[in-house]
C-alpha atoms as a PDB file:
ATOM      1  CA  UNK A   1     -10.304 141.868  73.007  1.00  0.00           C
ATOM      2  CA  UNK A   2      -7.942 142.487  71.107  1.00  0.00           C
ATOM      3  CA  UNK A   3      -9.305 144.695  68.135  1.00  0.00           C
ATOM      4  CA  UNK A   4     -11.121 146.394  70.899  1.00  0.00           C
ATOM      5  CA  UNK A   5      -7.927 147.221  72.018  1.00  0.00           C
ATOM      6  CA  UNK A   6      -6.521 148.837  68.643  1.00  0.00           C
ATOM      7  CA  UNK A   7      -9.237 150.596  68.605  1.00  0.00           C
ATOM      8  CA  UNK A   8      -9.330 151.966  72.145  1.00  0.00           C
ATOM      9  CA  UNK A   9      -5.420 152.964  71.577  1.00  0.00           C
ATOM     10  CA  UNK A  10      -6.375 155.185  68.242  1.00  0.00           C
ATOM     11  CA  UNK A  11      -9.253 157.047  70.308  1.00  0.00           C
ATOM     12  CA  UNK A  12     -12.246 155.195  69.815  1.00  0.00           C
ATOM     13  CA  UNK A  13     -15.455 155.978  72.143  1.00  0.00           C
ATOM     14  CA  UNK A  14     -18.079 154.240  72.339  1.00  0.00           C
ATOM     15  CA  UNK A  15     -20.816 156.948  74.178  1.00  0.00           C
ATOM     16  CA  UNK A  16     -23.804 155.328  73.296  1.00  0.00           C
ATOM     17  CA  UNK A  17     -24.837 151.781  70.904  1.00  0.00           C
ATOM     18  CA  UNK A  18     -24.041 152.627  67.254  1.00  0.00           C
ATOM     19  CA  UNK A  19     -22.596 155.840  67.627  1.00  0.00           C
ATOM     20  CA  UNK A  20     -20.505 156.995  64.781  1.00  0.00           C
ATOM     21  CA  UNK A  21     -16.822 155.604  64.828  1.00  0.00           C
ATOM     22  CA  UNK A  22     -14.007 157.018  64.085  1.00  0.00           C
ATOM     23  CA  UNK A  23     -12.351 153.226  63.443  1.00  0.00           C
ATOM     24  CA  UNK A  24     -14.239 150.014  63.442  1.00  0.00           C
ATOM     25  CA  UNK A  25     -12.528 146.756  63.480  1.00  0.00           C
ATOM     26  CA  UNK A  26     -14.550 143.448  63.413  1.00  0.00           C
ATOM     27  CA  UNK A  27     -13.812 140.088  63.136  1.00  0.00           C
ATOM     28  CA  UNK A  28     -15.649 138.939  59.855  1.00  0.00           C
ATOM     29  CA  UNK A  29     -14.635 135.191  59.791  1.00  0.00           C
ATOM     30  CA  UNK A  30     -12.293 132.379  61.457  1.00  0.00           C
ATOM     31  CA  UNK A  31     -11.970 129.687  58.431  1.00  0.00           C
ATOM     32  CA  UNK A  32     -14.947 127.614  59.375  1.00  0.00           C
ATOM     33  CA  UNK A  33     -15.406 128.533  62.938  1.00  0.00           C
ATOM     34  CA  UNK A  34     -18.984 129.543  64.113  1.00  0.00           C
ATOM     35  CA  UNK A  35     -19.367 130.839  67.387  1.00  0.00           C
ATOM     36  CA  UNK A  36     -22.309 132.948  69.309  1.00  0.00           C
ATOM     37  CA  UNK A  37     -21.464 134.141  72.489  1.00  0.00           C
ATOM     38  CA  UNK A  38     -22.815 137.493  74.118  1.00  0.00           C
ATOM     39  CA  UNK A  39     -18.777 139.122  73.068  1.00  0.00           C
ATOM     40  CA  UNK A  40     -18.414 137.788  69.471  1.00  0.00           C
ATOM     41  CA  UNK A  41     -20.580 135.932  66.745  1.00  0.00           C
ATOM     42  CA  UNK A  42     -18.684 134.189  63.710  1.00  0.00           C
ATOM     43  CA  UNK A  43     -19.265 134.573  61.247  1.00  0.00           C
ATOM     44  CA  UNK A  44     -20.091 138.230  61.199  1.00  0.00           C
ATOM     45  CA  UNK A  45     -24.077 138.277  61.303  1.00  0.00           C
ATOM     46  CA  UNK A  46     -24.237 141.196  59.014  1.00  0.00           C
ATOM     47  CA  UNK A  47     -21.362 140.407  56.969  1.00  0.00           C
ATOM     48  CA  UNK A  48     -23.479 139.536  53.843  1.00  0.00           C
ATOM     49  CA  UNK A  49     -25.544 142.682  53.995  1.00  0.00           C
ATOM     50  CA  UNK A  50     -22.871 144.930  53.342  1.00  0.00           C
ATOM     51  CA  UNK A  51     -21.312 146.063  50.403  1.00  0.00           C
ATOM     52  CA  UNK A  52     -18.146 147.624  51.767  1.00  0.00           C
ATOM     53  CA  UNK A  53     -17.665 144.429  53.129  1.00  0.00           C
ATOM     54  CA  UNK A  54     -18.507 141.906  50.660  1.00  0.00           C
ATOM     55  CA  UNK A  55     -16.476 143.421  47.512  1.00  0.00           C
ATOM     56  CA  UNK A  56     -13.014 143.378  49.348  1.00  0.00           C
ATOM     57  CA  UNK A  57     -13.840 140.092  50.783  1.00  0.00           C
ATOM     58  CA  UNK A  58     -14.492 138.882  47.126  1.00  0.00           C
ATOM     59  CA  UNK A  59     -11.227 140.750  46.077  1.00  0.00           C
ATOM     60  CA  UNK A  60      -9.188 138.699  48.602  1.00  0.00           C
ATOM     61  CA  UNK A  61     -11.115 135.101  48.404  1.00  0.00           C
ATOM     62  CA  UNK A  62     -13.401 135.058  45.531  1.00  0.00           C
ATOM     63  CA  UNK A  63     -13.826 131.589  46.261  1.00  0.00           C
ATOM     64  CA  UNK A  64     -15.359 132.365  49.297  1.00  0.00           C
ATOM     65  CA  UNK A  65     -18.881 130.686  50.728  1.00  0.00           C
ATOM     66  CA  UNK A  66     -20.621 132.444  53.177  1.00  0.00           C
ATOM     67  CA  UNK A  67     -23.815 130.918  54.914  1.00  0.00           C
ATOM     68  CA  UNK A  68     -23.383 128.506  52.419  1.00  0.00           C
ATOM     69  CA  UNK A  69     -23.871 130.546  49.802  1.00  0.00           C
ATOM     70  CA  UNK A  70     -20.801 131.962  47.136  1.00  0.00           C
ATOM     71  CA  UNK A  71     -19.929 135.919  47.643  1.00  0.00           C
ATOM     72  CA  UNK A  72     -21.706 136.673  44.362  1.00  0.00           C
ATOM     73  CA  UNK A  73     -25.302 135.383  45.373  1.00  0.00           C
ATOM     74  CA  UNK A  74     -24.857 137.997  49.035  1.00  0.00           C
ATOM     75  CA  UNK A  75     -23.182 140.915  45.623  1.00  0.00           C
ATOM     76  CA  UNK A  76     -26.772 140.316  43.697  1.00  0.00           C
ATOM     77  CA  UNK A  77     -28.975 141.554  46.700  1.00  0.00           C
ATOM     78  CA  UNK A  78     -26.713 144.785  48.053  1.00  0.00           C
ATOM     79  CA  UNK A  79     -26.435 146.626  44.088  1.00  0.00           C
ATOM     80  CA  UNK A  80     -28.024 149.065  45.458  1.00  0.00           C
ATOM     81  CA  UNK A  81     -25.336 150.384  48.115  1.00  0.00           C
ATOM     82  CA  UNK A  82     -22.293 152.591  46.771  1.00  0.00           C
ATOM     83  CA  UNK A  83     -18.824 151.887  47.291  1.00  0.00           C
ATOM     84  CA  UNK A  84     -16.149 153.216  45.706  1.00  0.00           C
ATOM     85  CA  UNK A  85     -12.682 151.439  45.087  1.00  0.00           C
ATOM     86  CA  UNK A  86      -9.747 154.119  46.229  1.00  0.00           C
ATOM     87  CA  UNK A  87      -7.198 154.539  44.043  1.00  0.00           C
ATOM     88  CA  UNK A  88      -3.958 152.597  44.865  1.00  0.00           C
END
């Protein structure tokens, strides 16, 4: 509710399911937590099939498991998808 709400304050619409966003904020993960419920899933059920997501993430907790497996086994299988680090 509450990221919805950040993003409903900036000018986020949501016209129609995966329309383009202007700002996206999602809750990745919650320490161990795992929930499904119809308004969140934890963790993130894509998180591990996205690059823009996973190389940050391994920036900021390299450490980091996710569906039991370490970031770097998810970084093997998304090579293929470009992200480029911004300059500071």
């Amino acid at each position: 509710d509450v990221l919805q709400a950040l993003e409903n304050e900036h000018g986020r619409l949501r016209p129609y399911r995966n329309a383009p966003r202007t700002l996206d904020l999602d809750l990745l993960l919650h320490g161990d937590a795992r929930l499904d419920d119809a308004r969140l899933i934890l963790p993130h059920p894509r998180l591990h099939l996205r690059a823009f997501v996973l190389l940050p993430l391994r920036d900021l907790a390299p450490g980091l498991s996710v569906q039991g497996q370490p970031l770097d086994a998810w970084i093997g299988a998304i090579h293929d998808q470009p992200i480029e680090r911004l300059a500071p």
